[in-house]
C-alpha atoms as a PDB file:
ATOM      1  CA  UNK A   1     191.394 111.119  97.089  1.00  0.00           C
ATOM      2  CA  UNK A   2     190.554 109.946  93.634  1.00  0.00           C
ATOM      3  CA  UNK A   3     189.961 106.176  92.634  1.00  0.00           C
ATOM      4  CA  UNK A   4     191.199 104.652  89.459  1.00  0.00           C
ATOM      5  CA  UNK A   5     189.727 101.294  88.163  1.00  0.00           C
ATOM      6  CA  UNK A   6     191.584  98.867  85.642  1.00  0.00           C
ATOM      7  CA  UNK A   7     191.009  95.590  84.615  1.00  0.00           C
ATOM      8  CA  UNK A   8     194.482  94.679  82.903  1.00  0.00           C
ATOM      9  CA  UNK A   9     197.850  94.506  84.612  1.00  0.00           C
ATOM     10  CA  UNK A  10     199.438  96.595  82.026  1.00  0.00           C
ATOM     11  CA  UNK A  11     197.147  99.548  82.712  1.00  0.00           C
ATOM     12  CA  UNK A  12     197.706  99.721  86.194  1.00  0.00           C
ATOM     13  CA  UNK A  13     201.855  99.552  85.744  1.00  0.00           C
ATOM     14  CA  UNK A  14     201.496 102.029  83.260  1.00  0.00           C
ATOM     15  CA  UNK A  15     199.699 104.649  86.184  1.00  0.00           C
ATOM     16  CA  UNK A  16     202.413 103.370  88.298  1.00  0.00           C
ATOM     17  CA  UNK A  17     205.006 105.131  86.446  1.00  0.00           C
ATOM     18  CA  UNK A  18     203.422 108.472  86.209  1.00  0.00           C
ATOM     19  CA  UNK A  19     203.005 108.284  90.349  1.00  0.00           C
ATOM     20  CA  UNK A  20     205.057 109.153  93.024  1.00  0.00           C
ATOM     21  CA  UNK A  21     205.489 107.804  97.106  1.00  0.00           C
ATOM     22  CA  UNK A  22     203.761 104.120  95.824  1.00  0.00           C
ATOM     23  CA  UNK A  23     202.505 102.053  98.422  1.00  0.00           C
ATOM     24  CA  UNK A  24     201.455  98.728  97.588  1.00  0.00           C
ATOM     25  CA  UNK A  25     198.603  97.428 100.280  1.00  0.00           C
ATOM     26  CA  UNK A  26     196.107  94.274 100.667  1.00  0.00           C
ATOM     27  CA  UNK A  27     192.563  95.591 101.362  1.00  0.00           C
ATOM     28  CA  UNK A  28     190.590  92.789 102.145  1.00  0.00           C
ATOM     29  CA  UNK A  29     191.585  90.648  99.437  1.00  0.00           C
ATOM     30  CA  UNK A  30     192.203  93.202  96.863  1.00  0.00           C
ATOM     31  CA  UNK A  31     195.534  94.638  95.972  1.00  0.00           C
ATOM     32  CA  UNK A  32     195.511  98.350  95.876  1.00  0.00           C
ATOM     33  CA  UNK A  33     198.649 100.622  95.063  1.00  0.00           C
ATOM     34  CA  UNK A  34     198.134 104.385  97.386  1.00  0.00           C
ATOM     35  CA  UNK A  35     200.238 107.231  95.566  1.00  0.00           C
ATOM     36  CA  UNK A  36     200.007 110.628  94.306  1.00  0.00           C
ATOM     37  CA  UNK A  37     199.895 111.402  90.855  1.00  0.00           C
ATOM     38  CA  UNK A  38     200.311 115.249  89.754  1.00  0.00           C
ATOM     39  CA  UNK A  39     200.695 116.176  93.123  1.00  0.00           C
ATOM     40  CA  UNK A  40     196.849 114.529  94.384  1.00  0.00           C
ATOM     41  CA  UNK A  41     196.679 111.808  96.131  1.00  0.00           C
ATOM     42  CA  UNK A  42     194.766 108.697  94.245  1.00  0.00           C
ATOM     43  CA  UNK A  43     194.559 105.171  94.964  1.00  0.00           C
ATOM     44  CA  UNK A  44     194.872 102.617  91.890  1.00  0.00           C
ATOM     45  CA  UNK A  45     193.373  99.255  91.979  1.00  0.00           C
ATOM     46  CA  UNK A  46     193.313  96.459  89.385  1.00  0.00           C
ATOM     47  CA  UNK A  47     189.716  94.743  89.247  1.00  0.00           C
ATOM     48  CA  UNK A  48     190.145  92.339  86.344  1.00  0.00           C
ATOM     49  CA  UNK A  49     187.552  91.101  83.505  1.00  0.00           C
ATOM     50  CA  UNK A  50     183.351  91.363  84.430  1.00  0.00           C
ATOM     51  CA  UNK A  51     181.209  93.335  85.757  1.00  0.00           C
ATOM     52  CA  UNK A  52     181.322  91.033  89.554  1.00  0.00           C
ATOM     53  CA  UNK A  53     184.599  91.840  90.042  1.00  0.00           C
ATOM     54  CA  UNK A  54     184.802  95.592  89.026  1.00  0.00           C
ATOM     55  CA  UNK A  55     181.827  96.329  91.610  1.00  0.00           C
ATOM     56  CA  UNK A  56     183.780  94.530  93.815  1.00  0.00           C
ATOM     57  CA  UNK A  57     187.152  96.581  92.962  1.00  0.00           C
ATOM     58  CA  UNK A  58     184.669  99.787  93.464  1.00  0.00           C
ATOM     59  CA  UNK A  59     182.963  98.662  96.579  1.00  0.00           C
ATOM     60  CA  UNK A  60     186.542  98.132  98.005  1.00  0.00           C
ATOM     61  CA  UNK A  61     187.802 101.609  97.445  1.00  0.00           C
ATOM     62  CA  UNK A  62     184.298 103.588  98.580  1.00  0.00           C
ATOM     63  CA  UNK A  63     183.966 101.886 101.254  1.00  0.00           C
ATOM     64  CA  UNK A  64     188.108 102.167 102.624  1.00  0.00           C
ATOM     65  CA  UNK A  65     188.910 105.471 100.974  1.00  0.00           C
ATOM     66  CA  UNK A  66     187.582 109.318 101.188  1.00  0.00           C
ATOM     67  CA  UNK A  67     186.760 109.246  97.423  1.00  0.00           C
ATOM     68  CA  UNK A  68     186.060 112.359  95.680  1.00  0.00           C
ATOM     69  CA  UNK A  69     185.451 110.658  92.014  1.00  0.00           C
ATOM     70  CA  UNK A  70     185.871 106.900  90.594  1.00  0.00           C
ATOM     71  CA  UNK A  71     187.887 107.256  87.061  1.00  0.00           C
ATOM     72  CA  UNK A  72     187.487 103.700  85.400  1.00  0.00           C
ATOM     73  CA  UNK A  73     190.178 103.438  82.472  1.00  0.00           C
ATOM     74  CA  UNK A  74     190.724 100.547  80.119  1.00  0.00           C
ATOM     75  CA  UNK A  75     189.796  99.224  76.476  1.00  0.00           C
ATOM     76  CA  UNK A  76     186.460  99.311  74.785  1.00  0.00           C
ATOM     77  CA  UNK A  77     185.306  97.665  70.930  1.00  0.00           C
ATOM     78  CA  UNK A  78     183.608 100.665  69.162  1.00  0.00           C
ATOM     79  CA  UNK A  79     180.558 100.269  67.943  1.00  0.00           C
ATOM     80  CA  UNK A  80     180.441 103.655  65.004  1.00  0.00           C
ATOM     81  CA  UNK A  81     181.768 103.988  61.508  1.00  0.00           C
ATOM     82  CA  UNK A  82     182.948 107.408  63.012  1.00  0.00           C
ATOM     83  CA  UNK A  83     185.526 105.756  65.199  1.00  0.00           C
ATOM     84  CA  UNK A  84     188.961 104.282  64.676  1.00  0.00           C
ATOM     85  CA  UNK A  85     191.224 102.185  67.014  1.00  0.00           C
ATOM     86  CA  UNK A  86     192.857 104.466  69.628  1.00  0.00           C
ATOM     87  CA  UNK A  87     190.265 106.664  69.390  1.00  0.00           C
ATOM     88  CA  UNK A  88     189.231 107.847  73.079  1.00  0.00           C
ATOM     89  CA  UNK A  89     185.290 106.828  74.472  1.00  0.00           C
ATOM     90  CA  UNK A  90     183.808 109.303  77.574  1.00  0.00           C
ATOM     91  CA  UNK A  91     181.101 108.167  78.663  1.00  0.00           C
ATOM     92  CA  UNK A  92     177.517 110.183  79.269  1.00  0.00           C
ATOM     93  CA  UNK A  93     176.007 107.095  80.408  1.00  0.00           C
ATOM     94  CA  UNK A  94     176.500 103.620  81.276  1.00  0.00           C
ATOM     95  CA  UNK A  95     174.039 100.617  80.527  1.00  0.00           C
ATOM     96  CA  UNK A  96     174.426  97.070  81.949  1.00  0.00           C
ATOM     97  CA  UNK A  97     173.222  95.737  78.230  1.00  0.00           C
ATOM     98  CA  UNK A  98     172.570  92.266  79.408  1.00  0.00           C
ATOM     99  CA  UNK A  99     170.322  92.634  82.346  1.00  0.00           C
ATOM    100  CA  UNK A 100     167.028  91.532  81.380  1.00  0.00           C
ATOM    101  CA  UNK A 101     163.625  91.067  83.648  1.00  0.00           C
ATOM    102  CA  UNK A 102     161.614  91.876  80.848  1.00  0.00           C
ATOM    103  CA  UNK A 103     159.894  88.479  81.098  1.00  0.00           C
ATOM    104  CA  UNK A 104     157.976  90.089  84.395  1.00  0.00           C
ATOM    105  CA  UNK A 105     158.525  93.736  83.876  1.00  0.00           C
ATOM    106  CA  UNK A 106     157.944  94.714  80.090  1.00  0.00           C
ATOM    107  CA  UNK A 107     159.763  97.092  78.184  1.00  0.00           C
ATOM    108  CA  UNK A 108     161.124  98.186  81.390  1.00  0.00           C
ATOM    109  CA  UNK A 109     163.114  95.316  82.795  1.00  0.00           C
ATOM    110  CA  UNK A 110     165.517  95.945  79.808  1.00  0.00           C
ATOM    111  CA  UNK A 111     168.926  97.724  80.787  1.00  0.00           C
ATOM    112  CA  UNK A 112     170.424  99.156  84.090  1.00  0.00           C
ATOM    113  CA  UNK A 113     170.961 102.828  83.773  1.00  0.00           C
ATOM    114  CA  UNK A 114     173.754 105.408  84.982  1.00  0.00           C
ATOM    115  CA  UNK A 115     174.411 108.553  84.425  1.00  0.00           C
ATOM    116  CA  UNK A 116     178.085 109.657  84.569  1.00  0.00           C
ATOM    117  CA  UNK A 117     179.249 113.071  85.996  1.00  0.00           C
ATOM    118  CA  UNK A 118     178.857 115.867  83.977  1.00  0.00           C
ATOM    119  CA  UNK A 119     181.575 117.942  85.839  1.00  0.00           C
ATOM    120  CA  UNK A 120     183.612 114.630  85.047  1.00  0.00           C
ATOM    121  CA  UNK A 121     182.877 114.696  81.472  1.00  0.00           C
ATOM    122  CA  UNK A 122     184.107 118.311  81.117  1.00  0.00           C
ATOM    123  CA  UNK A 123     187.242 117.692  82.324  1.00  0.00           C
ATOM    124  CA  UNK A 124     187.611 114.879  80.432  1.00  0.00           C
ATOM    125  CA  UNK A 125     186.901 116.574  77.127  1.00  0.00           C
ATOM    126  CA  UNK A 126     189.000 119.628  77.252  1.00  0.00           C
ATOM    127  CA  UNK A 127     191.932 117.628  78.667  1.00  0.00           C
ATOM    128  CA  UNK A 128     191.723 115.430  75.473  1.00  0.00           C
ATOM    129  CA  UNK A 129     191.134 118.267  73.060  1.00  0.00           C
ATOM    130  CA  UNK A 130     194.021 119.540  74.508  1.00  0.00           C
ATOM    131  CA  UNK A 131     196.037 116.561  73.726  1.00  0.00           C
ATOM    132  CA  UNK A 132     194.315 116.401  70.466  1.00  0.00           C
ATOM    133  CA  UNK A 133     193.105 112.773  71.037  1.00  0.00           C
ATOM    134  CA  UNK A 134     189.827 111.796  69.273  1.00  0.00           C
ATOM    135  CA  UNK A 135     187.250 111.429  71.335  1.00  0.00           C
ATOM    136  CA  UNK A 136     183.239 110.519  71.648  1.00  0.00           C
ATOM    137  CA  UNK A 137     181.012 111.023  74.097  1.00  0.00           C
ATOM    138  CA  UNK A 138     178.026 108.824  74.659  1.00  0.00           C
ATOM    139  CA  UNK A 139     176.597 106.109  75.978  1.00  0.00           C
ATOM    140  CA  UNK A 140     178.716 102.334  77.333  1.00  0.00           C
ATOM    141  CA  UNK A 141     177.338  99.040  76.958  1.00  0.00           C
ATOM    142  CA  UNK A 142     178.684  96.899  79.530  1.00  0.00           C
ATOM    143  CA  UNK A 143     178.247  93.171  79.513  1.00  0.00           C
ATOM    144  CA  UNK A 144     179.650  89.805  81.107  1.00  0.00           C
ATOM    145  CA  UNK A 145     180.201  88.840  77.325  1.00  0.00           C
ATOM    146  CA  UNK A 146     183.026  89.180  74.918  1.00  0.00           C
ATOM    147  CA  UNK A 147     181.421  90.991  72.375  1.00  0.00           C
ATOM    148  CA  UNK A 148     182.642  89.724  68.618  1.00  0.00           C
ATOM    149  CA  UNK A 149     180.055  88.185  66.479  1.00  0.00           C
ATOM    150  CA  UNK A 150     177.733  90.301  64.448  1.00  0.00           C
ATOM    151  CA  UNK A 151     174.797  89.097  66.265  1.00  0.00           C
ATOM    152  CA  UNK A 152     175.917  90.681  69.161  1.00  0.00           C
ATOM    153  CA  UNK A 153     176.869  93.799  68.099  1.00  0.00           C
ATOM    154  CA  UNK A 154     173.087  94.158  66.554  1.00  0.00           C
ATOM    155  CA  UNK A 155     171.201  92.943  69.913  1.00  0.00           C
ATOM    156  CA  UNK A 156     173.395  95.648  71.471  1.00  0.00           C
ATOM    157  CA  UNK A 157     172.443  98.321  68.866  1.00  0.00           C
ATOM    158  CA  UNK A 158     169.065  97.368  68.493  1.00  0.00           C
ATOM    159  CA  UNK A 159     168.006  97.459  71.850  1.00  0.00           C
ATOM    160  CA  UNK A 160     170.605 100.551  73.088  1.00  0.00           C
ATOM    161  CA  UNK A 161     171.085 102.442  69.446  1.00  0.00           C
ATOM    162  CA  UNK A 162     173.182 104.919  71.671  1.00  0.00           C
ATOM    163  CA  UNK A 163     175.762 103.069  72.338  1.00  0.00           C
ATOM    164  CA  UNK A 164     179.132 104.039  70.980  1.00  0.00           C
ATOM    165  CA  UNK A 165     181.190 101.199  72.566  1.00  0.00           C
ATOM    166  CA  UNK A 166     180.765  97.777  74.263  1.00  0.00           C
ATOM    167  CA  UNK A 167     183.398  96.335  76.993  1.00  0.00           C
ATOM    168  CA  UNK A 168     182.967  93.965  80.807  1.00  0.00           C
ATOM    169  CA  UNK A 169     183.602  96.523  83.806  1.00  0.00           C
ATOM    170  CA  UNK A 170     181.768  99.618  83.503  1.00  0.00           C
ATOM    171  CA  UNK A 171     178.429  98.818  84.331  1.00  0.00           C
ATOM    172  CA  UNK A 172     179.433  97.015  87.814  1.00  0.00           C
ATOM    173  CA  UNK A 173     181.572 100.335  88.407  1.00  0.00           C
ATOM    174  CA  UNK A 174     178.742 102.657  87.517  1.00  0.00           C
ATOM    175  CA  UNK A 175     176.519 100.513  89.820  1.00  0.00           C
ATOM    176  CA  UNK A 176     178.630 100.964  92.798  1.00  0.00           C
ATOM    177  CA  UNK A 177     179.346 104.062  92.129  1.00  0.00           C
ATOM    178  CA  UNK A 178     175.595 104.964  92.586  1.00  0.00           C
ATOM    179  CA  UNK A 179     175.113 103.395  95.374  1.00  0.00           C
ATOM    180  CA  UNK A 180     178.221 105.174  97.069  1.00  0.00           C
ATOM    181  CA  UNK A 181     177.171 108.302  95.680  1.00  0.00           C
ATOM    182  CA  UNK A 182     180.186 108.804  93.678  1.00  0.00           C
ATOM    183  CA  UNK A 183     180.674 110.759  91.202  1.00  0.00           C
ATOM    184  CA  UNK A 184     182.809 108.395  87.895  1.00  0.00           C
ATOM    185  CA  UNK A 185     183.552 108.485  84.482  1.00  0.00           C
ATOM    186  CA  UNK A 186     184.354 105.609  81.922  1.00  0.00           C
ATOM    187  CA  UNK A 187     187.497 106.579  79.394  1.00  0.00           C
ATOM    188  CA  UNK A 188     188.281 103.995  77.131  1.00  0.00           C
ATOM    189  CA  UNK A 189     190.345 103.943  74.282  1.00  0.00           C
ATOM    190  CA  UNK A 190     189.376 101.592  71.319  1.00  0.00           C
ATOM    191  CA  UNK A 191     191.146  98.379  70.828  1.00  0.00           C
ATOM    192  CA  UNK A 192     188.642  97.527  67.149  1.00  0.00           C
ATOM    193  CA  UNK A 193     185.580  98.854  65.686  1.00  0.00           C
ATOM    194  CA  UNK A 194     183.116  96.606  64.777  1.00  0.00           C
ATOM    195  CA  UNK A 195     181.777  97.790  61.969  1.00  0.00           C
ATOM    196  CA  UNK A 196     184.974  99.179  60.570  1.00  0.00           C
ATOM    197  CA  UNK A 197     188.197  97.024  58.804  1.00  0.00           C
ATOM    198  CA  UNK A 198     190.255  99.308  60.971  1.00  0.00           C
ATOM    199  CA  UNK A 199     192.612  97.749  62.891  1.00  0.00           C
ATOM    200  CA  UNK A 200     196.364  99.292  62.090  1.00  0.00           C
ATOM    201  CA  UNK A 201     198.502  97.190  64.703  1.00  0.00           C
ATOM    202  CA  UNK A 202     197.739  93.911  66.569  1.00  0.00           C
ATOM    203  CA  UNK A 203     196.405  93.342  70.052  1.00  0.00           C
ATOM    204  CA  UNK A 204     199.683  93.506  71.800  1.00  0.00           C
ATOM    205  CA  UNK A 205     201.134  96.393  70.013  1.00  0.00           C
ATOM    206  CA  UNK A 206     198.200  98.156  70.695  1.00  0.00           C
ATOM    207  CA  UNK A 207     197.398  97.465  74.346  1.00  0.00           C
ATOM    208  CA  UNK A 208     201.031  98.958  75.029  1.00  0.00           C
ATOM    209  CA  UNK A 209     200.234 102.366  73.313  1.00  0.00           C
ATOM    210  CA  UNK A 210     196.942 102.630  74.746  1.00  0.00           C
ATOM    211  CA  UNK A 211     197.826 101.564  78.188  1.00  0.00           C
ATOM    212  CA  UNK A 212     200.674 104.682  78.116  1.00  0.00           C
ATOM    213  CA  UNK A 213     198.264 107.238  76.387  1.00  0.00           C
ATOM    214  CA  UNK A 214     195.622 106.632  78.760  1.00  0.00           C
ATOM    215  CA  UNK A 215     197.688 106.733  82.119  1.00  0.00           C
ATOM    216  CA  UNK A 216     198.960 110.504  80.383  1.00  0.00           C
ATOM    217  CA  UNK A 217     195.747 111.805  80.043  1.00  0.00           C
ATOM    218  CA  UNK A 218     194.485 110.243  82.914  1.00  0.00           C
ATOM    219  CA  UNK A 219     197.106 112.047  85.075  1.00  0.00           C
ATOM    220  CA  UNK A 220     196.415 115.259  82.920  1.00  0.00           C
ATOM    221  CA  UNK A 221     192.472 114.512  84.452  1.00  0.00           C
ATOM    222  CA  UNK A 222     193.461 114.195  87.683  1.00  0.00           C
ATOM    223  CA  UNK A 223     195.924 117.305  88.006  1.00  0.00           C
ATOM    224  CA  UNK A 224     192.334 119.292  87.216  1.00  0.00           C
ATOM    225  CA  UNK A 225     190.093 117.495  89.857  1.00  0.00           C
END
């Protein structure tokens, strides 16, 4: 079975359409949706905004469901000129940008670390070239912060210059996932780029055409796995 991790609503119903024999359960407080989806059998759930409550989202479905691989799917701000809104973010690795015990541990207490599946991340790619979405591959910030003041964006790329993207969930997922022993990967398509004026369509507009491009590719992912 695979897992699939969203923190908006609109996400989730998007998935919903592409899957067949829905079941809509209650797992301990959570509100998960069992179906298959190109003929596998995955289970969605909806973990809303932070890091908290997507490890919680995660730690739900390892711990109640034979997982074979954690997909988290959602929206991301870029952080590269090279990128443009709608553009498609894979992650390599994720970093938990605002943990910080540096005041006892040095250089080291900066950052929490993990390293997404590389078997994942294959998959991923040529399913996208495929489509021919744009894509990038590298490395998600993760943060309980909305990130949209300058200031931000250079702490981020300052202290993690590999960064390609910043959004809430990933880091919490990545964590669990760890732990678990789960193999995940992070796709996020860009709702703005920081450091770019490029932002074609408004919020609404474009969490509608993102939400239905990812839950395509997504189920394009899946069919693989």
């Amino acid at each position: 079975m695979i897992g699939i991790i969203a923190a908006m609503q609109k996400e989730i119903d998007e998935m919903l359409l592409l899957c067949e024999h829905v079941q809509e359960k209650q797992v301990v407080h959570t509100t998960v949706y069992e179906a298959e989806l190109a003929g596998k059998k995955v289970v969605l759930c909806l973990s809303g905004v932070g890091k908290v409550n997507a490890a919680i989202a995660a730690t739900v479905l390892a711990t109640r469901y034979p997982l074979k691989a954690l997909l988290n799917i959602g929206t991301a701000g870029g952080l590269k000129a090279s990128e443009h809104v709608l553009d498609v973010v894979i992650s390599d690795r994720v970093v938990q940008h605002d943990f910080d015990t540096s005041g006892i541990d040095g250089e080291s207490g900066y950052g929490l670390f993990y390293e997404a599946d590389q078997h994942l991340l294959e998959i991923a790619s040529q399913v996208l070239q495929n489509m021919a979405i744009p894509y990038h591959i590298g490395m998600v910030a993760t943060g309980d912060q909305f990130i949209h003041e300058d200031h931000q964006i250079e702490r981020i790329l300052s202290r993690y210059p590999k960064s390609i993207c910043a959004e809430m969930e990933a880091g919490g997922i990545a964590q669990a996932a760890a732990y678990y022993k789960l193999p995940f990967i992070v796709l996020r398509s860009l709702s703005d780029v920081a450091v770019n004026d490029d932002s074609p369509m408004d919020f609404l507009k474009y969490v509608s055409v993102a939400s239905k491009r990812s839950a395509e590719f997504t189920k394009q992912i899946v069919a693989i796995l």
